[in-house]
PDB file of N, CA and C in Angstrom:
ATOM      1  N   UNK A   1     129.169 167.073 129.669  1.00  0.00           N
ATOM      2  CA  UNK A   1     129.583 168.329 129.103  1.00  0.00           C
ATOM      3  C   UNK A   1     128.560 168.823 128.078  1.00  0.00           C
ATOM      4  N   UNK A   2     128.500 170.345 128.445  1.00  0.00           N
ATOM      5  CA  UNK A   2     127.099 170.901 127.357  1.00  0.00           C
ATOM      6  C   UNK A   2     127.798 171.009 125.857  1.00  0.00           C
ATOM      7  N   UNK A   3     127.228 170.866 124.195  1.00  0.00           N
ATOM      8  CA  UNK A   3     127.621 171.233 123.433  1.00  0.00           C
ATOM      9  C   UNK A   3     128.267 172.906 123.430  1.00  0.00           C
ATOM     10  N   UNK A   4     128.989 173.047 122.914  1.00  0.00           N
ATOM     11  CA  UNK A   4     129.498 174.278 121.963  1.00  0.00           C
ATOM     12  C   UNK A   4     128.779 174.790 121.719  1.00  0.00           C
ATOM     13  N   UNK A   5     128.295 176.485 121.380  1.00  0.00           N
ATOM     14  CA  UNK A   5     127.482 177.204 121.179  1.00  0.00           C
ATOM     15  C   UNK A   5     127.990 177.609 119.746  1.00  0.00           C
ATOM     16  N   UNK A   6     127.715 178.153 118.287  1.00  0.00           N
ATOM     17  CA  UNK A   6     128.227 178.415 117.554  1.00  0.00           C
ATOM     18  C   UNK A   6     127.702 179.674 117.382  1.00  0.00           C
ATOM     19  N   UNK A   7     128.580 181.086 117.394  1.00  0.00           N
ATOM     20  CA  UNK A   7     128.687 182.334 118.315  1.00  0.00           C
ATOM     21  C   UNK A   7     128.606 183.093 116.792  1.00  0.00           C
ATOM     22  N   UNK A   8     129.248 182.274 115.793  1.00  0.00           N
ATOM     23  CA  UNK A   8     129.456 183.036 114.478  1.00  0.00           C
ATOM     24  C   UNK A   8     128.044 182.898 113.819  1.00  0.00           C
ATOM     25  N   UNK A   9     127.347 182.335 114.066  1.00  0.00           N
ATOM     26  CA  UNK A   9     126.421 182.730 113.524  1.00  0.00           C
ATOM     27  C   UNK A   9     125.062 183.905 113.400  1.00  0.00           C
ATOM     28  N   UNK A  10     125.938 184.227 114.740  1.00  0.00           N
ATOM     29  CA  UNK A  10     124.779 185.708 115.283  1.00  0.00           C
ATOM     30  C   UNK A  10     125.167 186.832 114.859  1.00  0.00           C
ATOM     31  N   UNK A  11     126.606 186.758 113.957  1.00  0.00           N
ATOM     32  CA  UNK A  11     128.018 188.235 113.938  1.00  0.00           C
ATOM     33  C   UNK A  11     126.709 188.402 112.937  1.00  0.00           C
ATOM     34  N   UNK A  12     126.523 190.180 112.474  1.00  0.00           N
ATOM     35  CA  UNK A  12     125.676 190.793 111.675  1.00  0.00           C
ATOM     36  C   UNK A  12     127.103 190.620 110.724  1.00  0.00           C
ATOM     37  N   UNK A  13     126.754 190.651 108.906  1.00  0.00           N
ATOM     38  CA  UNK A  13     127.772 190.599 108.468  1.00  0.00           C
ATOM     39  C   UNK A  13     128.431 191.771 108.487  1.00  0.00           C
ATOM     40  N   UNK A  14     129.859 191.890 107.885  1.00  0.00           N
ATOM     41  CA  UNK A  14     130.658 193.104 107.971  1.00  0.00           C
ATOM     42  C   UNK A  14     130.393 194.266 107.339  1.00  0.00           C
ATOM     43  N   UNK A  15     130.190 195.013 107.677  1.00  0.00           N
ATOM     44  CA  UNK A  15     130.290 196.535 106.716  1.00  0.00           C
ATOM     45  C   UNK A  15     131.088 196.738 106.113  1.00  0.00           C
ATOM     46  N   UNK A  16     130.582 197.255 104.431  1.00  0.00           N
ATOM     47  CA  UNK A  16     131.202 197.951 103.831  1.00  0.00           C
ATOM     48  C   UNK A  16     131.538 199.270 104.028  1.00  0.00           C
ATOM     49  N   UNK A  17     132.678 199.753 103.653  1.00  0.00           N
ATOM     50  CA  UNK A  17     132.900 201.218 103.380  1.00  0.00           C
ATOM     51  C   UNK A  17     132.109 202.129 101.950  1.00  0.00           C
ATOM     52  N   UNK A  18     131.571 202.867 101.573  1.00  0.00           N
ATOM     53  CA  UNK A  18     131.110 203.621 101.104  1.00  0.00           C
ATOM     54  C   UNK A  18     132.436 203.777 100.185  1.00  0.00           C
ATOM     55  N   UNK A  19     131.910 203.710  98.660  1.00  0.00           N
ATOM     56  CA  UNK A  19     133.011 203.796  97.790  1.00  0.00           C
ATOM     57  C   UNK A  19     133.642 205.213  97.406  1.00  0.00           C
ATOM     58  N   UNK A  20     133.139 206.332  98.556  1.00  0.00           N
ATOM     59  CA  UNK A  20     133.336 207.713  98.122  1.00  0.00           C
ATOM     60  C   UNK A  20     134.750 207.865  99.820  1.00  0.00           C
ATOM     61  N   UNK A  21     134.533 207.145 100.282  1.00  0.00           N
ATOM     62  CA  UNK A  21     135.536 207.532 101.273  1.00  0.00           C
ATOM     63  C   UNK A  21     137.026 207.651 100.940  1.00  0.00           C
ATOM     64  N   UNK A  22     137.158 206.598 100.535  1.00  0.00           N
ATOM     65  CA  UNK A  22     138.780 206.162 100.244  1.00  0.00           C
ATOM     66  C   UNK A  22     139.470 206.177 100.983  1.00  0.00           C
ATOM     67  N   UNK A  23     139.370 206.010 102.765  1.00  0.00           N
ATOM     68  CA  UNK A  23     140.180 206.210 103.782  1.00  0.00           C
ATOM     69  C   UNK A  23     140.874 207.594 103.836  1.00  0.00           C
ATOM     70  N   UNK A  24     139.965 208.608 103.597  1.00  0.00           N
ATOM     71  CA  UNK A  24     140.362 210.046 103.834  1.00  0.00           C
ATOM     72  C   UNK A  24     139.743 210.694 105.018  1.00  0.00           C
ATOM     73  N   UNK A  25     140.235 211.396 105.734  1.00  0.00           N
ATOM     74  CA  UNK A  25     139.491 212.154 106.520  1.00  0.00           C
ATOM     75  C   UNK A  25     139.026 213.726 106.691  1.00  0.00           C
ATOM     76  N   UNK A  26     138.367 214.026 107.753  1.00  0.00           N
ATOM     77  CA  UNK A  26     138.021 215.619 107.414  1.00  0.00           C
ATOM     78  C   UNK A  26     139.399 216.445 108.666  1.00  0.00           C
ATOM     79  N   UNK A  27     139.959 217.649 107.785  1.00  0.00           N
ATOM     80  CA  UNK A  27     140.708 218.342 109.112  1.00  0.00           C
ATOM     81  C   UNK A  27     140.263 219.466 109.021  1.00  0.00           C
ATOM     82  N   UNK A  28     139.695 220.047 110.129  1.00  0.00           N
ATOM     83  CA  UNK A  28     139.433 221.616 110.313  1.00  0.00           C
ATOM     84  C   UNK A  28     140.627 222.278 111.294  1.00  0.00           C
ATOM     85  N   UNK A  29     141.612 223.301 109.922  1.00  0.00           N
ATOM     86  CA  UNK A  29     142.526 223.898 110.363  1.00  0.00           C
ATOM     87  C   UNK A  29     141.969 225.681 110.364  1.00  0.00           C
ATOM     88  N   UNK A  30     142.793 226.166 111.654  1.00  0.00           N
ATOM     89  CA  UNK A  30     142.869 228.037 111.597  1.00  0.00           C
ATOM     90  C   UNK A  30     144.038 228.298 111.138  1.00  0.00           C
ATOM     91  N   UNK A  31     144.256 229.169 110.332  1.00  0.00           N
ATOM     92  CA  UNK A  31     145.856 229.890 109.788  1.00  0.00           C
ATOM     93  C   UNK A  31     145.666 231.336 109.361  1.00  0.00           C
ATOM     94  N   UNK A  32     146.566 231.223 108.971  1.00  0.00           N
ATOM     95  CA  UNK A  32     146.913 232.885 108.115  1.00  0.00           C
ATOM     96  C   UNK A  32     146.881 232.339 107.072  1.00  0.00           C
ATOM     97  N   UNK A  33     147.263 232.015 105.983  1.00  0.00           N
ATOM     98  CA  UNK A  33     147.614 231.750 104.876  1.00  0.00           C
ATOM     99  C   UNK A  33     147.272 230.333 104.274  1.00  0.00           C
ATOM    100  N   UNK A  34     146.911 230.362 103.227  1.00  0.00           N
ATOM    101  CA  UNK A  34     146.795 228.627 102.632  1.00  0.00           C
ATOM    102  C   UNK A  34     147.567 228.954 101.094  1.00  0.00           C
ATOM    103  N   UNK A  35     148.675 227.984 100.811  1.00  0.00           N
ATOM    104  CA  UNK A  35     149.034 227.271  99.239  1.00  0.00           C
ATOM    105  C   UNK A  35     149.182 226.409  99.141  1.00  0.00           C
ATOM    106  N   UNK A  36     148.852 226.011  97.808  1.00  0.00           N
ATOM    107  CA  UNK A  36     148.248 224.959  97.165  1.00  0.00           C
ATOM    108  C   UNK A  36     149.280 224.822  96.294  1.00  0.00           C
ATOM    109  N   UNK A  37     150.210 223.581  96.778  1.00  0.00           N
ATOM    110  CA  UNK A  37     151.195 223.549  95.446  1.00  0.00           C
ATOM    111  C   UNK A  37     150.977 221.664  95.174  1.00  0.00           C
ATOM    112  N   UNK A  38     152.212 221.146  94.281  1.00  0.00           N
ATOM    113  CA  UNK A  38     152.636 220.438  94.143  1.00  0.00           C
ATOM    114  C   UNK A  38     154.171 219.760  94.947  1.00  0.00           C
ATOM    115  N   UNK A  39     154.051 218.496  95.548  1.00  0.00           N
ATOM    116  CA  UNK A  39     155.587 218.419  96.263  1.00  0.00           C
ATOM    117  C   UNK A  39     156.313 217.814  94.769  1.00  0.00           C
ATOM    118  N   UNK A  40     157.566 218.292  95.099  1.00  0.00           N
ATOM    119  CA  UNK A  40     158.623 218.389  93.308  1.00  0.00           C
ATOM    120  C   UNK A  40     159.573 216.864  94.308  1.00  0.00           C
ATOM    121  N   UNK A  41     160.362 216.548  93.717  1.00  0.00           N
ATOM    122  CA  UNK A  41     160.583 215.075  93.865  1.00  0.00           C
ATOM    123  C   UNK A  41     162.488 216.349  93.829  1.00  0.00           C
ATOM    124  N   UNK A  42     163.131 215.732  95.279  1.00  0.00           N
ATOM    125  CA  UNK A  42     164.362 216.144  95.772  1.00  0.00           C
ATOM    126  C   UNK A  42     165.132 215.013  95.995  1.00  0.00           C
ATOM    127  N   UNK A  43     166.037 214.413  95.838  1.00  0.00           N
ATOM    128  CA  UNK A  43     167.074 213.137  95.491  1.00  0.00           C
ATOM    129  C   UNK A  43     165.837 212.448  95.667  1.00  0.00           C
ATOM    130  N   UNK A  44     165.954 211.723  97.104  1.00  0.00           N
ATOM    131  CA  UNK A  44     164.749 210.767  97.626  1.00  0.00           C
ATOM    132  C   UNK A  44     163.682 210.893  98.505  1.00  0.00           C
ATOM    133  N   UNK A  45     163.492 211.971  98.322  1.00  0.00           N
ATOM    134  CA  UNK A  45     162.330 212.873  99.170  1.00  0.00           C
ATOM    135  C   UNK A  45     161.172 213.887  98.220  1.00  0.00           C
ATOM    136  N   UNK A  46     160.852 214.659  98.782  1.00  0.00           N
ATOM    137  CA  UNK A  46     160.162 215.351  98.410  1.00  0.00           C
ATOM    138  C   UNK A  46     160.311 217.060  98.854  1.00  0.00           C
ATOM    139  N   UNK A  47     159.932 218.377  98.074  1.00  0.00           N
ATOM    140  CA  UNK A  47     160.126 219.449  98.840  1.00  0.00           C
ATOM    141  C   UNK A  47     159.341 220.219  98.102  1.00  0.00           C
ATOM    142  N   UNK A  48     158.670 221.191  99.328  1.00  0.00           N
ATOM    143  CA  UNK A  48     157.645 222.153  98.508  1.00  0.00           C
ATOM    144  C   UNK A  48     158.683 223.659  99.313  1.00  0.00           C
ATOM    145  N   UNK A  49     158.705 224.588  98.265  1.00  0.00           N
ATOM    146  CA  UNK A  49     159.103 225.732  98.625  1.00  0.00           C
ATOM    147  C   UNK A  49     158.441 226.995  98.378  1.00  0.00           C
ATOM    148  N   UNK A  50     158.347 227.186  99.904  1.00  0.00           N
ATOM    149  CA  UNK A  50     157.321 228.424 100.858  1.00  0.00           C
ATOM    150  C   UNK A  50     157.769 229.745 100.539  1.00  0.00           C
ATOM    151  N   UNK A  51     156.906 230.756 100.962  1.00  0.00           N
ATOM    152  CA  UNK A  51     157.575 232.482 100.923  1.00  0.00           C
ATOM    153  C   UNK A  51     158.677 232.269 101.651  1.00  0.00           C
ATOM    154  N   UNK A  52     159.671 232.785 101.446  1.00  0.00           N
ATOM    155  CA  UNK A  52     160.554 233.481 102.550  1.00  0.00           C
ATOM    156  C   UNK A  52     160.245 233.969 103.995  1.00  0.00           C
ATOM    157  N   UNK A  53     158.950 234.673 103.879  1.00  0.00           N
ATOM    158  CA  UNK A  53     158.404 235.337 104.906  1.00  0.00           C
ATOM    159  C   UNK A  53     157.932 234.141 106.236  1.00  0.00           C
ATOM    160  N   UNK A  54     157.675 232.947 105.492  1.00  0.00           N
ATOM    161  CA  UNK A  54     157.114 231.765 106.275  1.00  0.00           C
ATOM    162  C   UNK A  54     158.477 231.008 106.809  1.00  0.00           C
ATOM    163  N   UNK A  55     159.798 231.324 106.884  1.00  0.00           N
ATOM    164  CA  UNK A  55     160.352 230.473 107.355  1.00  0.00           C
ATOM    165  C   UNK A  55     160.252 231.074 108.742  1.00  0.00           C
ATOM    166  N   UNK A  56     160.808 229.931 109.624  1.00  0.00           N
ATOM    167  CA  UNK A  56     160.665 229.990 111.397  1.00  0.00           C
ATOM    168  C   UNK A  56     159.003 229.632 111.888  1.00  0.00           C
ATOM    169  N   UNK A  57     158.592 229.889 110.610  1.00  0.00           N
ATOM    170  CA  UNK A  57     156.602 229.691 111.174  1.00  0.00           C
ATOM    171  C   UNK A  57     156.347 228.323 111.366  1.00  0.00           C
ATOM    172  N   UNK A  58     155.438 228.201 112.453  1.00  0.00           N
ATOM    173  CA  UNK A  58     154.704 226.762 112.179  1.00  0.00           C
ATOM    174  C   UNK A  58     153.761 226.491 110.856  1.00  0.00           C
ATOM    175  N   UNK A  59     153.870 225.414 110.356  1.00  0.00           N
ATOM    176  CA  UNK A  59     153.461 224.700 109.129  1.00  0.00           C
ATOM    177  C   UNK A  59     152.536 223.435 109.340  1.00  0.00           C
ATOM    178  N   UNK A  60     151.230 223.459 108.979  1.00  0.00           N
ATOM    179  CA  UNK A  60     150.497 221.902 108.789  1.00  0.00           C
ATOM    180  C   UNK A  60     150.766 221.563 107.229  1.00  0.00           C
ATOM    181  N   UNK A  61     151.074 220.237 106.852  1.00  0.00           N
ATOM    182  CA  UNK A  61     151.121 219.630 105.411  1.00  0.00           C
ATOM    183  C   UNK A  61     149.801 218.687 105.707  1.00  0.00           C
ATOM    184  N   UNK A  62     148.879 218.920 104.199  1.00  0.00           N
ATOM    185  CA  UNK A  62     148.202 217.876 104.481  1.00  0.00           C
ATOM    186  C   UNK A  62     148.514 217.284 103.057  1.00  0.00           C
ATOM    187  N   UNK A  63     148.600 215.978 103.005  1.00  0.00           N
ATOM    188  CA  UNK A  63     148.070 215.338 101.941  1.00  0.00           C
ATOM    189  C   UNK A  63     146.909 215.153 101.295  1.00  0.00           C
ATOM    190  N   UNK A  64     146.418 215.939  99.793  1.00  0.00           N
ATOM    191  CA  UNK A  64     144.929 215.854  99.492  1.00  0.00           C
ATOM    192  C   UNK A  64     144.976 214.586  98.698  1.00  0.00           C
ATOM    193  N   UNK A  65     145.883 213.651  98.022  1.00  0.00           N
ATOM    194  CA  UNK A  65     145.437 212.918  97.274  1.00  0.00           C
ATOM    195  C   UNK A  65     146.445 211.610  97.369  1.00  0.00           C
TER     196      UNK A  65
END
């Protein structure tokens, strides 16, 4: 029987992440409208409240932070 090959020694070591990323990503959205609020803390949830004019509309939420 031939020896064992030891395979770990060829792995390049691991990459770091870049300390500016923070596991965020980029989204390129089209809309009508953009606001910029704060979500207010509702029993155990959260709620941001829109124009009037925006209810029935489709909505993207992103999280910036």
């Amino acid at each position: 029987m031939a020896p064992k090959k030891d395979h770990t020694s060829k792995l390049p070591p691991p990459r770091e992440k870049p300390p500016y990323t923070k596991n965020k990503v980029k989204f390129e959205v089209y809309g009508e409208e953009m606001i910029e609020k704060e979500v207010k803390l509702a029993g155990n949830s959260g709620r941001i409240y829109l124009p009037p004019d925006w209810i029935g509309k489709p909505v993207k939420i992103i999280r910036i932070e």
